[in-house]
N, C-alpha and C. Protein backbone atom coordinates (compact mmCIF):
# COMPACT_ATOMS: atom_id res chain seq x y z
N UNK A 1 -25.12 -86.78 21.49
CA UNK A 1 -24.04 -87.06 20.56
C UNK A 1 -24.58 -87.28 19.15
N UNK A 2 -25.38 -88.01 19.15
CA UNK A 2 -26.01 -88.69 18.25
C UNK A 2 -26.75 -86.99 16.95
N UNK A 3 -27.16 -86.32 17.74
CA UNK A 3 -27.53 -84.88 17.44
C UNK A 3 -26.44 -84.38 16.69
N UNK A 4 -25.50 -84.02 17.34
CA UNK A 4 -24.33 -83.27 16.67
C UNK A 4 -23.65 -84.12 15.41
N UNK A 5 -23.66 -85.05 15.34
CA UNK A 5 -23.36 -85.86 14.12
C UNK A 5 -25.13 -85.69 13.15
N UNK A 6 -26.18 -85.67 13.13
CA UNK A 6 -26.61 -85.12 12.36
C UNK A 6 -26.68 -83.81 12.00
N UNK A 7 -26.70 -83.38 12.69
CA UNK A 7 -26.29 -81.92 12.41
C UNK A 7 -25.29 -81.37 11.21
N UNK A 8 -24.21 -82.36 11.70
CA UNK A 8 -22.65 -81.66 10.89
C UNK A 8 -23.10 -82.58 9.67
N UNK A 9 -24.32 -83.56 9.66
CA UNK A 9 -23.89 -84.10 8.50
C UNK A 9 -24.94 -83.47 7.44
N UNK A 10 -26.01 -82.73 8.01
CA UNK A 10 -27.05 -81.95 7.42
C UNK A 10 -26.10 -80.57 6.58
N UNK A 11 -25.09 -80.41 7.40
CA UNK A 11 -24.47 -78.90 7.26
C UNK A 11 -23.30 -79.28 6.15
N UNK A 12 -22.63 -80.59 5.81
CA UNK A 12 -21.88 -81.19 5.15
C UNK A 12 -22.41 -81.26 3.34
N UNK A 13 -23.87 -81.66 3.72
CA UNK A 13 -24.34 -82.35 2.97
C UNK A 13 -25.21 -80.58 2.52
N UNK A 14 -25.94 -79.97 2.82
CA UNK A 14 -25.76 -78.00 2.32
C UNK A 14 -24.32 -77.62 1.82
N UNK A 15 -23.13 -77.82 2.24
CA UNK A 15 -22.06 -76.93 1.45
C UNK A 15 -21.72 -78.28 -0.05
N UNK A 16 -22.06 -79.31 0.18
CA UNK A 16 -21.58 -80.40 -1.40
C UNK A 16 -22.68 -79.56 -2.43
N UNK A 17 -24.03 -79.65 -1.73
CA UNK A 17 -24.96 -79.01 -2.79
C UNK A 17 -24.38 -77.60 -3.48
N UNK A 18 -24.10 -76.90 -2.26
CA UNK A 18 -23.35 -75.27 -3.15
C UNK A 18 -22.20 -75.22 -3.42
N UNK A 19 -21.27 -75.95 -3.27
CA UNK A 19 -19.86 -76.22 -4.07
C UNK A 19 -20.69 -76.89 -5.76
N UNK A 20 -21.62 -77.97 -5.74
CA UNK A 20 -21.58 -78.45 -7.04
C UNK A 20 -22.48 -77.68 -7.66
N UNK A 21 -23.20 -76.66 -7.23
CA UNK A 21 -24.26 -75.52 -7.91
C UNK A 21 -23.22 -74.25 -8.39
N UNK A 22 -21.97 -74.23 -7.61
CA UNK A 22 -20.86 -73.20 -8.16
C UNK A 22 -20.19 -73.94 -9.65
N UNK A 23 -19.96 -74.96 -9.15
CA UNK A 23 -18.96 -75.57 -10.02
C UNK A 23 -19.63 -75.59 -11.28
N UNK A 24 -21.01 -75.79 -11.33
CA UNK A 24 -22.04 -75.77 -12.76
C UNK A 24 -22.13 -74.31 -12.82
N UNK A 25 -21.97 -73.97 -12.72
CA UNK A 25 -22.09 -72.35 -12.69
C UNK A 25 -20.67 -71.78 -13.73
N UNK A 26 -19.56 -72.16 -13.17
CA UNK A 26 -18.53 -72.18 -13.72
C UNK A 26 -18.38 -72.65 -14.77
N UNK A 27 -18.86 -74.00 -14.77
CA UNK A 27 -18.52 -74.83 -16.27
C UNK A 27 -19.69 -73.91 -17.18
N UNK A 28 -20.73 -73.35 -16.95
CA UNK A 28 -21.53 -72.85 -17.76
C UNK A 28 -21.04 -71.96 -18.44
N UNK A 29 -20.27 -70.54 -17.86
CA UNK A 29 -19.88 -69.93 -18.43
C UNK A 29 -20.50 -68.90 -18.82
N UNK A 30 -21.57 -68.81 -18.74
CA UNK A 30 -22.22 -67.87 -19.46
C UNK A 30 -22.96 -67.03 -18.12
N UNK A 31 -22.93 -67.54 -17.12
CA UNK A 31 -23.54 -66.83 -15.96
C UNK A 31 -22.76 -66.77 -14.73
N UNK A 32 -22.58 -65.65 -13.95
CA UNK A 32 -21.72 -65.38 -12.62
C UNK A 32 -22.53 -64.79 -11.92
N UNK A 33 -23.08 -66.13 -10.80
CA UNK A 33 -24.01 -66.13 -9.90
C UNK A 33 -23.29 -66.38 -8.50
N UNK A 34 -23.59 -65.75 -7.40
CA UNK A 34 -23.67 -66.39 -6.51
C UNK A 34 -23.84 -67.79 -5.73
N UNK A 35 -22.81 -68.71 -4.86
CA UNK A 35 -23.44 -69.78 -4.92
C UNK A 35 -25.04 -70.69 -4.11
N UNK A 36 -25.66 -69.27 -3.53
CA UNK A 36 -26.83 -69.43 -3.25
C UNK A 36 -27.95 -68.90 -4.38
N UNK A 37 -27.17 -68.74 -5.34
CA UNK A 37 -28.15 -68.76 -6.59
C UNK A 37 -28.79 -69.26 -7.88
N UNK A 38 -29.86 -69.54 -7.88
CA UNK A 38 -30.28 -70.50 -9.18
C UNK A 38 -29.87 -70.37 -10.35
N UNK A 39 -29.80 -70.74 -10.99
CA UNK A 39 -29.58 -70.81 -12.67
C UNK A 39 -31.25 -71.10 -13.10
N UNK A 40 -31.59 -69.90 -13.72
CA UNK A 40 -33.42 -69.98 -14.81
C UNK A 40 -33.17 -70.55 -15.47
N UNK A 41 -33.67 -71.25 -15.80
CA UNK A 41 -33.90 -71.35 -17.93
C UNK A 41 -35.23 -70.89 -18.17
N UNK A 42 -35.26 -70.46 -19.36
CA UNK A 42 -35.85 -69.98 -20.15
C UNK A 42 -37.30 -70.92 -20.65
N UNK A 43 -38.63 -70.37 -20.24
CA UNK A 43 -39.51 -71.13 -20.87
C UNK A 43 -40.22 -70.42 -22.06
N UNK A 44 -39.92 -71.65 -22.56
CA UNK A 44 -40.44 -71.54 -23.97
C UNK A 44 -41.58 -72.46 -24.12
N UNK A 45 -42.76 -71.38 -25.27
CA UNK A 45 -42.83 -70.51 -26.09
C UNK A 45 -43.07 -69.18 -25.39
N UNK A 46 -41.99 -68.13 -26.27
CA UNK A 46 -42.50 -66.90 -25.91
C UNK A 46 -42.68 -66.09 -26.85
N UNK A 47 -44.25 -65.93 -26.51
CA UNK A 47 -44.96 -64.95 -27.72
C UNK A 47 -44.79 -65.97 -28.84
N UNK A 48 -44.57 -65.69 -29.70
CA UNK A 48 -44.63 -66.48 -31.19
C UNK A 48 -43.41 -67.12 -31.09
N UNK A 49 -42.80 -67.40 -30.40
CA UNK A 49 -40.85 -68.05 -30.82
C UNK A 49 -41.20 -68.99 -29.67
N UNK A 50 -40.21 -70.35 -30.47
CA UNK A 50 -40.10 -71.73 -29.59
C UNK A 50 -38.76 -72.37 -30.26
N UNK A 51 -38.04 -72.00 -29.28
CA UNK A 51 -36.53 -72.75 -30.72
C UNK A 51 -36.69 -74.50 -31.15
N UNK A 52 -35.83 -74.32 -32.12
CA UNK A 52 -36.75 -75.28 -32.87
C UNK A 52 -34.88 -75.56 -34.31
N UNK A 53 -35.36 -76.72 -34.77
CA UNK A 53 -34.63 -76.96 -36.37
C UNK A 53 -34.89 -75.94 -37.41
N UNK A 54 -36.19 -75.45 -37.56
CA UNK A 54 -36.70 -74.96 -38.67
C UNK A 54 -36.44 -73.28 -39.10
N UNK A 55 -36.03 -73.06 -40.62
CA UNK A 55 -35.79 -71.81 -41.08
C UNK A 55 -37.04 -71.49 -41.53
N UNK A 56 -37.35 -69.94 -40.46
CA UNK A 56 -38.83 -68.97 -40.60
C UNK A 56 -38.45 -67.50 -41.09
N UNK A 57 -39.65 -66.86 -41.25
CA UNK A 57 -39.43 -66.26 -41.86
C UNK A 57 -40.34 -64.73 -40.65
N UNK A 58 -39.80 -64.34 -39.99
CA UNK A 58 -40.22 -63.39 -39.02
C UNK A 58 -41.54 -62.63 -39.11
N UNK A 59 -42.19 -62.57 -38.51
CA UNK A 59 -43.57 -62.02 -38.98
C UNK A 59 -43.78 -60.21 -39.12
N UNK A 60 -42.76 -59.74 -37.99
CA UNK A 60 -42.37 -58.60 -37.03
C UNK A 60 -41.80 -57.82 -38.51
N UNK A 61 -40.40 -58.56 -37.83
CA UNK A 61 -38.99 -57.79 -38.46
C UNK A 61 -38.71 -58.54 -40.49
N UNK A 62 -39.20 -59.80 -40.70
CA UNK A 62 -39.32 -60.22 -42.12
C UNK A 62 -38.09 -60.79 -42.09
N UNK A 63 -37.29 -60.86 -40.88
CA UNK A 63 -36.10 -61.27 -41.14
C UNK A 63 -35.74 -63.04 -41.16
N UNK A 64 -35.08 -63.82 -41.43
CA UNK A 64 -34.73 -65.13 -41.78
C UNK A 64 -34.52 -65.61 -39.93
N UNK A 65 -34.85 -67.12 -39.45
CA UNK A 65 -34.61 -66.96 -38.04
C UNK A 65 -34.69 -68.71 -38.20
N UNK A 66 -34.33 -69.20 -37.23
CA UNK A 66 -34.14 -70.54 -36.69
C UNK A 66 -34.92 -70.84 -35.33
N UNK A 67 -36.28 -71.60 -36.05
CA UNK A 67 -36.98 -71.57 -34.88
C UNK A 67 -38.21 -73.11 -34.70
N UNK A 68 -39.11 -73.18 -34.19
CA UNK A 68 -40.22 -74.25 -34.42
C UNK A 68 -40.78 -74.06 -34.99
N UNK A 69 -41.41 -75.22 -36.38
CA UNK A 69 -41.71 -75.61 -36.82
C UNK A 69 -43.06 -74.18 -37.05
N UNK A 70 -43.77 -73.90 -36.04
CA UNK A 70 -45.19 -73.48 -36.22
C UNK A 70 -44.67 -72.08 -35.52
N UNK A 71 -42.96 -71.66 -35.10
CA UNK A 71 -42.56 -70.24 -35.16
C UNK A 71 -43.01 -68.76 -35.48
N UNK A 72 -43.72 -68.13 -35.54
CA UNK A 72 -44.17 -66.98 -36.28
C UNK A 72 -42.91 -65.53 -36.33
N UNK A 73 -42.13 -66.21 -35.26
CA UNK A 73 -41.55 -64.64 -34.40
C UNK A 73 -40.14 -65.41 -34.45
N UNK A 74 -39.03 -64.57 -34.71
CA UNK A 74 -37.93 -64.73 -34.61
C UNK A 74 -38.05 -64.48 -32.94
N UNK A 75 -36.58 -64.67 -31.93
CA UNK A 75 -36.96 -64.14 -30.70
C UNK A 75 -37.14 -62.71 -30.00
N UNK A 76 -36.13 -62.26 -30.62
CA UNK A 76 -36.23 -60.72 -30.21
C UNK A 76 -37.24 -60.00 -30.43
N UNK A 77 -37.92 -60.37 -31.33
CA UNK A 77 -39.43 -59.79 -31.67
C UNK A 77 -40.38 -60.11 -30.78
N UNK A 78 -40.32 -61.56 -30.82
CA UNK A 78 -41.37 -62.04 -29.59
C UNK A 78 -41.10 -61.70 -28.09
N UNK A 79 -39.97 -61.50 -27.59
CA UNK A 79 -39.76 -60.85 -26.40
C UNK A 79 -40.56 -59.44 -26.74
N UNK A 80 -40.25 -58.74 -27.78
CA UNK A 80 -40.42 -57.29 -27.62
C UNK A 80 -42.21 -57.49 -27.44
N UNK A 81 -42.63 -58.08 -28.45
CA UNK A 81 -43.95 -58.32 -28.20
C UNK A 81 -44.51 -58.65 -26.89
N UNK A 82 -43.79 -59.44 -26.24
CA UNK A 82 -44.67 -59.83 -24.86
C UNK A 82 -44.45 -58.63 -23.69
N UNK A 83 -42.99 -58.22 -24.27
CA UNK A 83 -43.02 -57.12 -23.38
C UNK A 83 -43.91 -55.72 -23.36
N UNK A 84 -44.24 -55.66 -24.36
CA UNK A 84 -45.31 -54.39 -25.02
C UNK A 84 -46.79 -54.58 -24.51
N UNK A 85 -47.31 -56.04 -24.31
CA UNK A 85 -47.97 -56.66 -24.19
C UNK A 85 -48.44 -56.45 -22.44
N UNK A 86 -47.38 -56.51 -21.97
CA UNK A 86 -47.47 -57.00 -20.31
C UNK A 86 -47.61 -55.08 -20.21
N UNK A 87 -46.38 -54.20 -21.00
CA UNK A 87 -46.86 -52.72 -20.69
C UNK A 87 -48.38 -52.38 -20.22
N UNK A 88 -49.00 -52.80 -21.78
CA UNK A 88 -50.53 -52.41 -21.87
C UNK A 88 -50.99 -52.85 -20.70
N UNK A 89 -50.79 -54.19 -20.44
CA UNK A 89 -51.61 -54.90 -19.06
C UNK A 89 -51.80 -53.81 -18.21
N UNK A 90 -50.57 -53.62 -17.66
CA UNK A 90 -50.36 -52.95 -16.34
C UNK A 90 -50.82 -51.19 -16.44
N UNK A 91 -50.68 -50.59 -17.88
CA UNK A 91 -51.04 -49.27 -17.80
C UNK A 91 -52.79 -49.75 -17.72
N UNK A 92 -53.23 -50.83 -18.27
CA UNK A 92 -54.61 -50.76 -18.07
C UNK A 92 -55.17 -51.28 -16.68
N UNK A 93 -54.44 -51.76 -16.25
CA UNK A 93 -54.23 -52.35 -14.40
C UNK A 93 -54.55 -51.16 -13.58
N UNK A 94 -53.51 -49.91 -13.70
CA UNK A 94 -53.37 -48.66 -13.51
C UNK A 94 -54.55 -48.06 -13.30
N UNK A 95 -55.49 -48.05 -14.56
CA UNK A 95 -56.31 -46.83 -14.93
C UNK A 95 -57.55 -47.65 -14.37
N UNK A 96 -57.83 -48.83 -13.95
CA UNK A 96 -58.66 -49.74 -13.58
C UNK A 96 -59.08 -49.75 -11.23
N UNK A 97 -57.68 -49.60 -11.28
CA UNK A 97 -57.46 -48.95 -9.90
C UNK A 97 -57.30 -47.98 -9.80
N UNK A 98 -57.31 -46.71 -10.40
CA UNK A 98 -57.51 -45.65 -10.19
C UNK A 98 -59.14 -45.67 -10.10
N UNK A 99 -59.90 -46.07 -11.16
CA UNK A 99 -61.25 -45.59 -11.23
C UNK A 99 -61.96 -46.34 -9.80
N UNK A 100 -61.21 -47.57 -9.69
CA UNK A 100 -62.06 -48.37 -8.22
C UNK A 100 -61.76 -47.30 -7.51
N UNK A 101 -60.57 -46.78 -6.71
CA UNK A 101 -60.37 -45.80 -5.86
C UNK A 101 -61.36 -44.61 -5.74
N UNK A 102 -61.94 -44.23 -7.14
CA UNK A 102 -62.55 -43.24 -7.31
C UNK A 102 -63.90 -43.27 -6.79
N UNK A 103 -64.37 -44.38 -7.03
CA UNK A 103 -65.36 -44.98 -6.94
C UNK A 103 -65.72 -45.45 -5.26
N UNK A 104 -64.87 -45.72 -4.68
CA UNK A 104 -64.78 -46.21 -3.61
C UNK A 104 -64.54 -44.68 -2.33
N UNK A 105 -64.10 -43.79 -3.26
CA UNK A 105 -64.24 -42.66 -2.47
C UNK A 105 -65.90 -41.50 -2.68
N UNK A 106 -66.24 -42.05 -3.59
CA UNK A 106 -67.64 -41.61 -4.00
C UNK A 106 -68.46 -42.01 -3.25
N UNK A 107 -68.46 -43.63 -2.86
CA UNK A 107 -68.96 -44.17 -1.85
C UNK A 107 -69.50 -44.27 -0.77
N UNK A 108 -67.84 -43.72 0.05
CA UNK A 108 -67.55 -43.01 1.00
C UNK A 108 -68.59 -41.80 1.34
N UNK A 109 -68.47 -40.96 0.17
CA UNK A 109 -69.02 -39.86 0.23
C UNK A 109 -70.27 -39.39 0.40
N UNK A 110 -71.05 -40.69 -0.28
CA UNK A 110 -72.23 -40.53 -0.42
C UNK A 110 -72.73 -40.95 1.06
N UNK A 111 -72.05 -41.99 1.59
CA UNK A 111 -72.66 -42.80 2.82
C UNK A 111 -72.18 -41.71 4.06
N UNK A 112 -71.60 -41.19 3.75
CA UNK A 112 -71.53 -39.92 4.56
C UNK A 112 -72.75 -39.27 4.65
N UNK A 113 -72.70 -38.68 3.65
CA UNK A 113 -74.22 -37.28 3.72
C UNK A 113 -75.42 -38.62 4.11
N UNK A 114 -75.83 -39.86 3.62
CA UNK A 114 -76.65 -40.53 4.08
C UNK A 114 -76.70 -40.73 5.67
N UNK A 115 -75.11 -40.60 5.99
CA UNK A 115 -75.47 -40.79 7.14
C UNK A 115 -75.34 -42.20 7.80
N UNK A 116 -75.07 -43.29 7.08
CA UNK A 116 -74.74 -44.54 6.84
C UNK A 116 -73.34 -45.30 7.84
């Protein structure tokens, strides 16, 4: 007995959590999520932008922006930047596992004819 009353109260106490994770969801407004789904926020600093009080002066684009104090990057710039950024990574990720592969089939090759 004693079981089934924790149970229903484990299963009670899961639907309050996703009724009040909808209901913030709703009052937010700005996002239509599922109610098994998180709400991100945003960590900041990215790339050169950290919002902030202070009027900067964009490093990128030259344009006027509202940001921290020590800001360099309006945001859209600094997204674009990190995103350009993570590109390079991965095309150089790419060409880095290609050459191991290459290498690793050379290997192969050699320990073959050795006999190895």
């Amino acid at each position: 007995m004693s079981r089934c009353i924790t149970k229903l109260i484990k299963q009670q106490n899961i639907m309050n959590k996703q009724k009040k994770q909808q209901k913030e969801t709703e009052d937010n407004g700005l996002y239509t999520l599922l109610p098994t789904e998180k709400i991100t926020k945003i960590k900041y600093p990215i790339g050169g932008f950290a919002p902030g009080h202070y009027m900067s002066k964009c490093v990128s684009c030259e344009q006027n922006f509202m940001g921290d104090k020590y800001a360099r990057q309006c945001e859209p710039c600094a997204i674009n930047a990190v995103n350009e950024s993570n590109t390079k990574a991965l095309a150089e990720l790419h060409k880095l596992k290609t050459a191991l592969e290459k290498i690793k089939f050379s290997n192969d090759t050699i320990n073959e004819v050795l006999g190895k």
